[in-house]
Protein backbone atom coordinates (compact mmCIF):
# COMPACT_ATOMS: atom_id res chain seq x y z
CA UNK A 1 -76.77 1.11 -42.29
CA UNK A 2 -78.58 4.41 -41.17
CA UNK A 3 -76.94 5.63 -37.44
CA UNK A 4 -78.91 8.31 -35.96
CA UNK A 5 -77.34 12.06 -36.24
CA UNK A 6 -79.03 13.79 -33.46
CA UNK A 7 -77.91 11.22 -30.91
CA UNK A 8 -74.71 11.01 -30.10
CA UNK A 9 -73.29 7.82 -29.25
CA UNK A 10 -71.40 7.92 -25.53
CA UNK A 11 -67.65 7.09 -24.96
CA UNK A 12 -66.09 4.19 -24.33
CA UNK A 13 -64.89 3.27 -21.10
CA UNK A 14 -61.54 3.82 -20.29
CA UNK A 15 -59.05 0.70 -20.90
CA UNK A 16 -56.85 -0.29 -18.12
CA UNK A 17 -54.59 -2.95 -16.72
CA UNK A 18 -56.34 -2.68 -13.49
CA UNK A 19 -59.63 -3.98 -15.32
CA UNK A 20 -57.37 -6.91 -16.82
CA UNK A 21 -56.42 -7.71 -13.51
CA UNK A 22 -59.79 -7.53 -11.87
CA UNK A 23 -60.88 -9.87 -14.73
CA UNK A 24 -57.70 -12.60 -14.12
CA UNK A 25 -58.43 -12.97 -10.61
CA UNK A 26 -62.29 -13.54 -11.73
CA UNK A 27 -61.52 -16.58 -13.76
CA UNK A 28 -60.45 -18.60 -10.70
CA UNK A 29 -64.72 -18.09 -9.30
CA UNK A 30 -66.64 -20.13 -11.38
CA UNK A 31 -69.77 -18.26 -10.25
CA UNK A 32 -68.49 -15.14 -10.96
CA UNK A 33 -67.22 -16.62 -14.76
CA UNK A 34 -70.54 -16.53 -16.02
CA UNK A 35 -71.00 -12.77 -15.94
CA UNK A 36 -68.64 -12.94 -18.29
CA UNK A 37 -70.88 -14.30 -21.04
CA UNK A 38 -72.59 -10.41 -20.55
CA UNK A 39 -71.29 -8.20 -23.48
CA UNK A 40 -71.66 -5.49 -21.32
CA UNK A 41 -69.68 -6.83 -18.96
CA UNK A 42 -66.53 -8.44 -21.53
CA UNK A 43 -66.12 -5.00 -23.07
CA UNK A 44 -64.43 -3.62 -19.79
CA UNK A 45 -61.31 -6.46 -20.72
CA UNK A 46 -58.79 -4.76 -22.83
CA UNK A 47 -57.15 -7.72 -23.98
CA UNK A 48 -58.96 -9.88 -26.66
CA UNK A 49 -56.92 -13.22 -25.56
CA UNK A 50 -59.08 -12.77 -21.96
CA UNK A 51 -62.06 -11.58 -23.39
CA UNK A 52 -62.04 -14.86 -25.18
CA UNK A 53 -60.73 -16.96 -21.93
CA UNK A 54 -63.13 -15.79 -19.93
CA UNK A 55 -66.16 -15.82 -22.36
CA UNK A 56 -65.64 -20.02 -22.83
CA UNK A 57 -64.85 -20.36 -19.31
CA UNK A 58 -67.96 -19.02 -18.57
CA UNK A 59 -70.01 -20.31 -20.58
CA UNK A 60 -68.48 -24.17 -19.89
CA UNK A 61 -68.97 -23.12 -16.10
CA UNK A 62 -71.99 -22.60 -16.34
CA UNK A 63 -73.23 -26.12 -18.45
CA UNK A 64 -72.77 -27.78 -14.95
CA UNK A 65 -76.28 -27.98 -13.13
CA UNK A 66 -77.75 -26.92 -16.70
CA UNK A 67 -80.26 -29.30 -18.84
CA UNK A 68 -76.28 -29.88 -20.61
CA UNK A 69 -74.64 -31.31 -17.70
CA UNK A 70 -72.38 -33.93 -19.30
CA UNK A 71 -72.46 -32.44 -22.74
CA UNK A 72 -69.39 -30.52 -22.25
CA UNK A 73 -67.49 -33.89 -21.29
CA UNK A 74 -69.70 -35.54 -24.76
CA UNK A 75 -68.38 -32.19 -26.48
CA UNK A 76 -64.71 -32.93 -25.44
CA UNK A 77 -63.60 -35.81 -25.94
CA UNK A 78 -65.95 -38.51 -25.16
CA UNK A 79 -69.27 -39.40 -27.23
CA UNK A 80 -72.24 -42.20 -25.32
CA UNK A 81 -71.97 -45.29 -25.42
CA UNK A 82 -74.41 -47.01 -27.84
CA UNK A 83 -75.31 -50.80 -28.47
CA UNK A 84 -72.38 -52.27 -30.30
CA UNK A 85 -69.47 -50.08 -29.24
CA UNK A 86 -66.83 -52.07 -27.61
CA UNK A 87 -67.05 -52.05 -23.65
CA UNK A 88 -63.15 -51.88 -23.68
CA UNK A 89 -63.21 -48.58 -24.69
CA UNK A 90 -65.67 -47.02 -21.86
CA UNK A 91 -63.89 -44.10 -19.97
CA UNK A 92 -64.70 -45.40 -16.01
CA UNK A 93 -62.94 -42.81 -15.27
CA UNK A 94 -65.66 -40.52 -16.38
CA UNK A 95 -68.51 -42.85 -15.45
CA UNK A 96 -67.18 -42.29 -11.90
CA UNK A 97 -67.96 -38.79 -12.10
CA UNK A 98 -71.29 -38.88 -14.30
CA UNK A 99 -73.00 -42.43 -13.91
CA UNK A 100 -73.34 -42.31 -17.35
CA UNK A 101 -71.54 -44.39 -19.87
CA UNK A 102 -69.00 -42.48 -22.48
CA UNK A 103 -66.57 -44.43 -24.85
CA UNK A 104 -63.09 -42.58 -26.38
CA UNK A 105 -64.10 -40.64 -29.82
CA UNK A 106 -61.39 -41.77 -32.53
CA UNK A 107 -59.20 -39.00 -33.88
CA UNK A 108 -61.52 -39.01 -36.85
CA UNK A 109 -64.29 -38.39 -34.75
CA UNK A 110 -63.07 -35.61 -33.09
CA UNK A 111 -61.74 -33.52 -35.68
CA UNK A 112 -63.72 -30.88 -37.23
CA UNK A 113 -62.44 -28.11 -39.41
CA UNK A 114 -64.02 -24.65 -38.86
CA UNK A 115 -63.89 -21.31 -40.78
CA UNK A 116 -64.82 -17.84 -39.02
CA UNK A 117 -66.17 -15.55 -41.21
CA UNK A 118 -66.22 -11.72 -39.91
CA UNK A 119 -67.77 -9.05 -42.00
CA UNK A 120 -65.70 -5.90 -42.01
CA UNK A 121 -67.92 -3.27 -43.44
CA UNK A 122 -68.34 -0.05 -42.03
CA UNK A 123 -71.86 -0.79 -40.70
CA UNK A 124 -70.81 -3.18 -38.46
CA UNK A 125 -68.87 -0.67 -36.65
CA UNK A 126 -72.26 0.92 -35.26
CA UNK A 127 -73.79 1.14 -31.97
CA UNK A 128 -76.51 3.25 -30.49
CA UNK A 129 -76.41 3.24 -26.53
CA UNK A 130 -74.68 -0.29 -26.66
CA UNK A 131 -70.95 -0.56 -25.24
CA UNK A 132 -70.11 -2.85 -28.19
CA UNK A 133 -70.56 -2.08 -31.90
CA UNK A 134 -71.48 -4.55 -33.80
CA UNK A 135 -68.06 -5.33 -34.67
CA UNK A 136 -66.70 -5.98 -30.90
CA UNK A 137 -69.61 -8.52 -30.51
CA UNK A 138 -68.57 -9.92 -33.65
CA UNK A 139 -64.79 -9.67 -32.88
CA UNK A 140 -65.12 -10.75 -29.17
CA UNK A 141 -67.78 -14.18 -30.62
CA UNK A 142 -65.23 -14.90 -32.97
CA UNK A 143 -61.93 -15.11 -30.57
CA UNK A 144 -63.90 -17.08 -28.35
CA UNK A 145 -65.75 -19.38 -31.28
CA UNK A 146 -61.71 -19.70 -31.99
CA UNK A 147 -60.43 -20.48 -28.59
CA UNK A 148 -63.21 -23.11 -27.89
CA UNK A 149 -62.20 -24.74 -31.01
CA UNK A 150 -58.94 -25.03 -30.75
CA UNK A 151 -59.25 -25.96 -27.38
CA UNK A 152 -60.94 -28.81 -28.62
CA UNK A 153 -58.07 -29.45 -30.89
CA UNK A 154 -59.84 -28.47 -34.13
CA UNK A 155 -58.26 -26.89 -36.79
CA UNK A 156 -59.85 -23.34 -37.29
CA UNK A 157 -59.37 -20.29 -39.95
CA UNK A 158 -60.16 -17.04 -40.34
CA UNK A 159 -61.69 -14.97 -43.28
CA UNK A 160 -61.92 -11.77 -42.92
CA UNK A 161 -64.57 -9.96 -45.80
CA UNK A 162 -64.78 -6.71 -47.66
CA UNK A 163 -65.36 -6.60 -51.34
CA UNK A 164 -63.13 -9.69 -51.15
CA UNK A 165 -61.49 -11.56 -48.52
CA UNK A 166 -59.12 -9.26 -47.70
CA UNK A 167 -57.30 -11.35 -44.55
CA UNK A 168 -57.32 -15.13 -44.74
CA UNK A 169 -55.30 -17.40 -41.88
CA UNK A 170 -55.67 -21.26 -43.10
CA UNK A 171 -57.28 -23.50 -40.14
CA UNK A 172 -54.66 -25.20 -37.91
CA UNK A 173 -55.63 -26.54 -34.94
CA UNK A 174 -52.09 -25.85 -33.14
CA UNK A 175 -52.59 -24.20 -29.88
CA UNK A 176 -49.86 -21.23 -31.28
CA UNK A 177 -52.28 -20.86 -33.51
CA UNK A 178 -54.36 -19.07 -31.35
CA UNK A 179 -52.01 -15.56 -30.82
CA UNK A 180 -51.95 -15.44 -34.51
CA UNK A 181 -55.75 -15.43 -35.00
CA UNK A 182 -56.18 -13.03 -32.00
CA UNK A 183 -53.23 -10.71 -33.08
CA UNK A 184 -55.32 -10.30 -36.63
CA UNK A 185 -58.41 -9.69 -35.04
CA UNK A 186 -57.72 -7.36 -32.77
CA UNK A 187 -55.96 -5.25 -35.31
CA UNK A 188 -59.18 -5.33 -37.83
CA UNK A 189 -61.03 -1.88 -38.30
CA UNK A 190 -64.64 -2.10 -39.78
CA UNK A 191 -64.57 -0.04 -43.02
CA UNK A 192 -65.90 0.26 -46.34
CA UNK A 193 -68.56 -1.93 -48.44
CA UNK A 194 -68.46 -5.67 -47.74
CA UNK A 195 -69.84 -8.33 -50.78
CA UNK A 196 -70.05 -11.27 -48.57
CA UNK A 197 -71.40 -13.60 -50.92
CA UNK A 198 -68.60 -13.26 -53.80
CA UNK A 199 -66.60 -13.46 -50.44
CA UNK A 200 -68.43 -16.97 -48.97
CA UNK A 201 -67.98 -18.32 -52.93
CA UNK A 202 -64.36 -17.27 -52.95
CA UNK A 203 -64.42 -19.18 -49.15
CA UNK A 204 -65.79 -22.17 -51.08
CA UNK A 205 -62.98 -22.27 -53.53
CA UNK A 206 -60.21 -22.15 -51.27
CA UNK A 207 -62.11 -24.52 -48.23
CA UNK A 208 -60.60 -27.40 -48.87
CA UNK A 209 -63.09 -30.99 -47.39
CA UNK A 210 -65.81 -30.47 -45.32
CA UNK A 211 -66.20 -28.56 -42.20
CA UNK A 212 -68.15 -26.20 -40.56
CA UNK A 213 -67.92 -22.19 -41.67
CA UNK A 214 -69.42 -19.63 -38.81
CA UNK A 215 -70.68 -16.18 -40.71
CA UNK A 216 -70.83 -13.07 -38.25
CA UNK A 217 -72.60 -10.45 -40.57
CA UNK A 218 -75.27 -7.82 -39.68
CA UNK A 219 -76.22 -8.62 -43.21
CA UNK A 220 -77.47 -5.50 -43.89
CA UNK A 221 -76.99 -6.27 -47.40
CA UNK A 222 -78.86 -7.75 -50.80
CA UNK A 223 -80.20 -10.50 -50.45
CA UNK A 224 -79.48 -12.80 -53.60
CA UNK A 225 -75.99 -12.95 -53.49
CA UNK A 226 -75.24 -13.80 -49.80
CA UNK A 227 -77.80 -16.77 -49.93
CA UNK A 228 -75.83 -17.67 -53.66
CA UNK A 229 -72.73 -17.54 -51.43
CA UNK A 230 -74.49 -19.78 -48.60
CA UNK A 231 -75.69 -22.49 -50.99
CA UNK A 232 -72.02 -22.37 -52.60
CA UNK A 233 -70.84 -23.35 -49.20
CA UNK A 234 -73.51 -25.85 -48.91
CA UNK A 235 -72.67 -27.60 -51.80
CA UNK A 236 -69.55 -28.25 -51.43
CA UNK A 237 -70.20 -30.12 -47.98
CA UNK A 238 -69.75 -27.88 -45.45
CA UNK A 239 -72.21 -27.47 -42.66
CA UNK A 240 -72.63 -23.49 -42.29
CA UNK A 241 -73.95 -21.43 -38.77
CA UNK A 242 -74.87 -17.60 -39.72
CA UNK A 243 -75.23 -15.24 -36.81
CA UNK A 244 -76.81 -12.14 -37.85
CA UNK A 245 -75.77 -9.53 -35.50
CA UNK A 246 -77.76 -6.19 -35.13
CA UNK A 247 -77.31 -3.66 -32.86
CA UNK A 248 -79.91 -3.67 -30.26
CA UNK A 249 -81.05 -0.11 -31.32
CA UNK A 250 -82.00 -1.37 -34.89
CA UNK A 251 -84.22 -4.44 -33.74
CA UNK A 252 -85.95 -2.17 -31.59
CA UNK A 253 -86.07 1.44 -33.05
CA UNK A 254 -86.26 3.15 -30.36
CA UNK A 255 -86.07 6.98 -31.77
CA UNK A 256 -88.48 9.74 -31.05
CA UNK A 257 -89.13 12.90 -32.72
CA UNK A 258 -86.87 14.09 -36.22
CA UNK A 259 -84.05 12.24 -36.15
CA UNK A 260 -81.32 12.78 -38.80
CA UNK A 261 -79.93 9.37 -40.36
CA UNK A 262 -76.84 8.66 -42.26
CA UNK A 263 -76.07 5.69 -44.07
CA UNK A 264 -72.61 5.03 -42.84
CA UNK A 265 -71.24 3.15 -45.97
CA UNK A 266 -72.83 6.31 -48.29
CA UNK A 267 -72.91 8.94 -46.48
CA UNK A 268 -76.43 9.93 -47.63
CA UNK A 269 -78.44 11.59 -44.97
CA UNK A 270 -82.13 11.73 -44.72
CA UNK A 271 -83.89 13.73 -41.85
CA UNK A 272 -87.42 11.33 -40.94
CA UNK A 273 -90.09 11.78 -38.08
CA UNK A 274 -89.41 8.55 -36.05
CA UNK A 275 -92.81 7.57 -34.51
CA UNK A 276 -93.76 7.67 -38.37
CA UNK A 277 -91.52 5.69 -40.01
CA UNK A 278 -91.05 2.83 -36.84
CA UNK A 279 -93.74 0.61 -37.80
CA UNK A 280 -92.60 0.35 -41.64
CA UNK A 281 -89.04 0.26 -40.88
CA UNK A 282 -89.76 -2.90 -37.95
CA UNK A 283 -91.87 -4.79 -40.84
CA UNK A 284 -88.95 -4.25 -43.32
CA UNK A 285 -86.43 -5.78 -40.92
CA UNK A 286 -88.45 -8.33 -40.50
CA UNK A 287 -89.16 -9.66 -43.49
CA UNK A 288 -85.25 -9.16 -44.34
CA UNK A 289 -84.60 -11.39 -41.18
CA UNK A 290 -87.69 -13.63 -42.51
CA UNK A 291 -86.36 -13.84 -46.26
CA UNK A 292 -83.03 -15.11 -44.73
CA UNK A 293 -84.50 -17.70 -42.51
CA UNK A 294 -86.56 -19.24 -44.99
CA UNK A 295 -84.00 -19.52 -47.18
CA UNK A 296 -80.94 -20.84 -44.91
CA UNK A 297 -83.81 -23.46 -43.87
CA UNK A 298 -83.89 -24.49 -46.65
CA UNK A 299 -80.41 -25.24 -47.40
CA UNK A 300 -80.14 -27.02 -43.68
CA UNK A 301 -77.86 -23.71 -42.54
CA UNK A 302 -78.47 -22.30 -38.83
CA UNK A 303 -79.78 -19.23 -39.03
CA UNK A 304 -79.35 -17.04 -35.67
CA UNK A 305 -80.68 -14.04 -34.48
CA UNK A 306 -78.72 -12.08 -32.27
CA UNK A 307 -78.46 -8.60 -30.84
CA UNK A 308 -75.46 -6.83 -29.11
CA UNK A 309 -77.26 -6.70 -25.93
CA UNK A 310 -77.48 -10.90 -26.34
CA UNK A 311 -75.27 -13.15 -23.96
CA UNK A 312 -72.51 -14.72 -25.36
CA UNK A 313 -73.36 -17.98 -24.28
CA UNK A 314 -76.08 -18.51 -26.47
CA UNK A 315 -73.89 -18.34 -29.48
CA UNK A 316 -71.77 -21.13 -28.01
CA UNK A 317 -74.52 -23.13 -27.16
CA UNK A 318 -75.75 -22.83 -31.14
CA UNK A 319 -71.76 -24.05 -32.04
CA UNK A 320 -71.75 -26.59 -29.27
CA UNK A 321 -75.60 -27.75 -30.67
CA UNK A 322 -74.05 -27.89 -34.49
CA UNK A 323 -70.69 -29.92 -33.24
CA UNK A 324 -72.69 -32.64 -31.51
CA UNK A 325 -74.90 -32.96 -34.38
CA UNK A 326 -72.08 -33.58 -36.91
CA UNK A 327 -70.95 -36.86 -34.94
């Protein structure tokens, strides 16, 4: 990934209790919950465990009154009734409170093993003018991709990918599973190369069944052997989401004048005029982004856009989307 020398990228904010706080005592507004789907927003929480809390509470807060209304109660525990289910198993109890008809998922039905897949290379610990890198997007998605699930009583592991997978915590859908997951996460430093596909092939060798593997990548990487990887996962049954998170600074290139880049994995530095380059550069992202659609459409995988600047809650919604499709 090329950063920009001449810009220098502003401090974080400062870290305190007192913004913990502020954040506990938000949880209990549900209006105020959604702004916490904002990544802007979530980075002022120190803590991952509420970064995650409130990121899910938001974004279930704010399916009520939404085109979803009901899904989250589908998404729980409940699935619609259809023609031929048995009537003793409709939930009144939740018809009371929708109109709608819902019938008791079997254990069977409800269970749905996940893998979350973080890439840990040293270009995902970029930003621009963002308060996130790359890397707390992906770290802060993740914790609450792994909250949600487990909440939902789904067992859920973590791979965690340089060259190889260098951290792996085997899906259990225990709820003290959860400090375990967060505890790893939040001590993860981008760094290095990353070969995510040997890494999603090695995933396929040790995912045991079939379940459902999330990849958080900027995927600023070849090709070939990432979609190799994908189709490995593919084959062996599992249904697979890939967000591909960018900066919000390298979807839009939005540098003026000589600018001096380094490639943070490299450290090779190349001093360009901006306005000349933008136009090439845009077309070349896009037909990187373009190559991977086509191919992960292909293959039936959810491909997914994002940018740091991007609400949280449209990553859940893409998770919540892929879960009710698999029953």
């Amino acid at each position: 990934m090329w950063s920009q020398g001449k810009a220098a990228v502003s401090g974080k904010p400062p870290k305190s209790s007192s913004q913990d706080k502020k954040g506990a005592a938000a949880k209990d507004n549900p209006r105020s919950m959604e702004s916490y789907l904002r990544p802007e927003v979530i980075q002022q929480v120190s803590r991952l465990d509420l970064r995650a809390r409130f990121i899910v509470e938001g974004f279930l807060s704010g399916l009520h009154g939404s085109p979803f209304q009901g899904f989250s109660v589908e998404f729980s525990e409940h699935r619609k009734y259809t023609p031929g289910d048995d009537i003793k198993d409709i939930d009144w109890n939740v018809y009371a409170k929708t109109e709608k008809y819902y019938v008791k998922k079997f254990k069977a039905e409800t269970t749905m093993q996940g893998w979350l897949v973080v890439d840990s290379s040293a270009s995902m610990g970029w930003t621009f003018r963002q308060e996130m890198t790359k890397f707390d997007y992906a770290i802060s998605l993740t914790a609450a991709l792994a909250y949600l699930m487990i909440y939902q009583q789904d067992p859920v592991g973590l791979a965690v990918c340089g060259k190889t997978i260098e951290r792996i915590l085997p899906p259990r859908a225990r709820r003290s599973h959860l400090p375990s997951m967060l505890s790893t996460l939040t001590n993860l430093k981008p760094h290095g190369e990353t070969d995510l596909g040997a890494c999603l092939i090695q995933l396929a060798g040790v995912a045991r069944g079939k379940g459902l593997v999330i990849v958080l990548s900027d995927l600023l990487t070849d090709i070939d052997p990432v979609i190799a990887g994908l189709h490995r996962l593919r084959h062996s049954g599992h249904e697979v989401i890939v967000f591909n998170i960018l900066d919000e600074a390298e979807t839009r290139f939005p540098f003026d004048g000589y600018c001096q880049f380094e490639d943070i994995e490299s450290a090779a530095t190349l001093t360009l005029e901006a306005k000349s380059i933008r136009q090439d550069y845009l077309d070349a992202l896009s037909a990187h982004q373009t190559r991977f659609k086509d191919e992960c459409h292909k293959a039936q995988i959810d491909f997914v856009p994002m940018d740091t600047s991007v609400n949280f809650g449209s990553a859940l919604l893409e998770y919540l989307q892929q879960r009710s499709r698999r029953f």
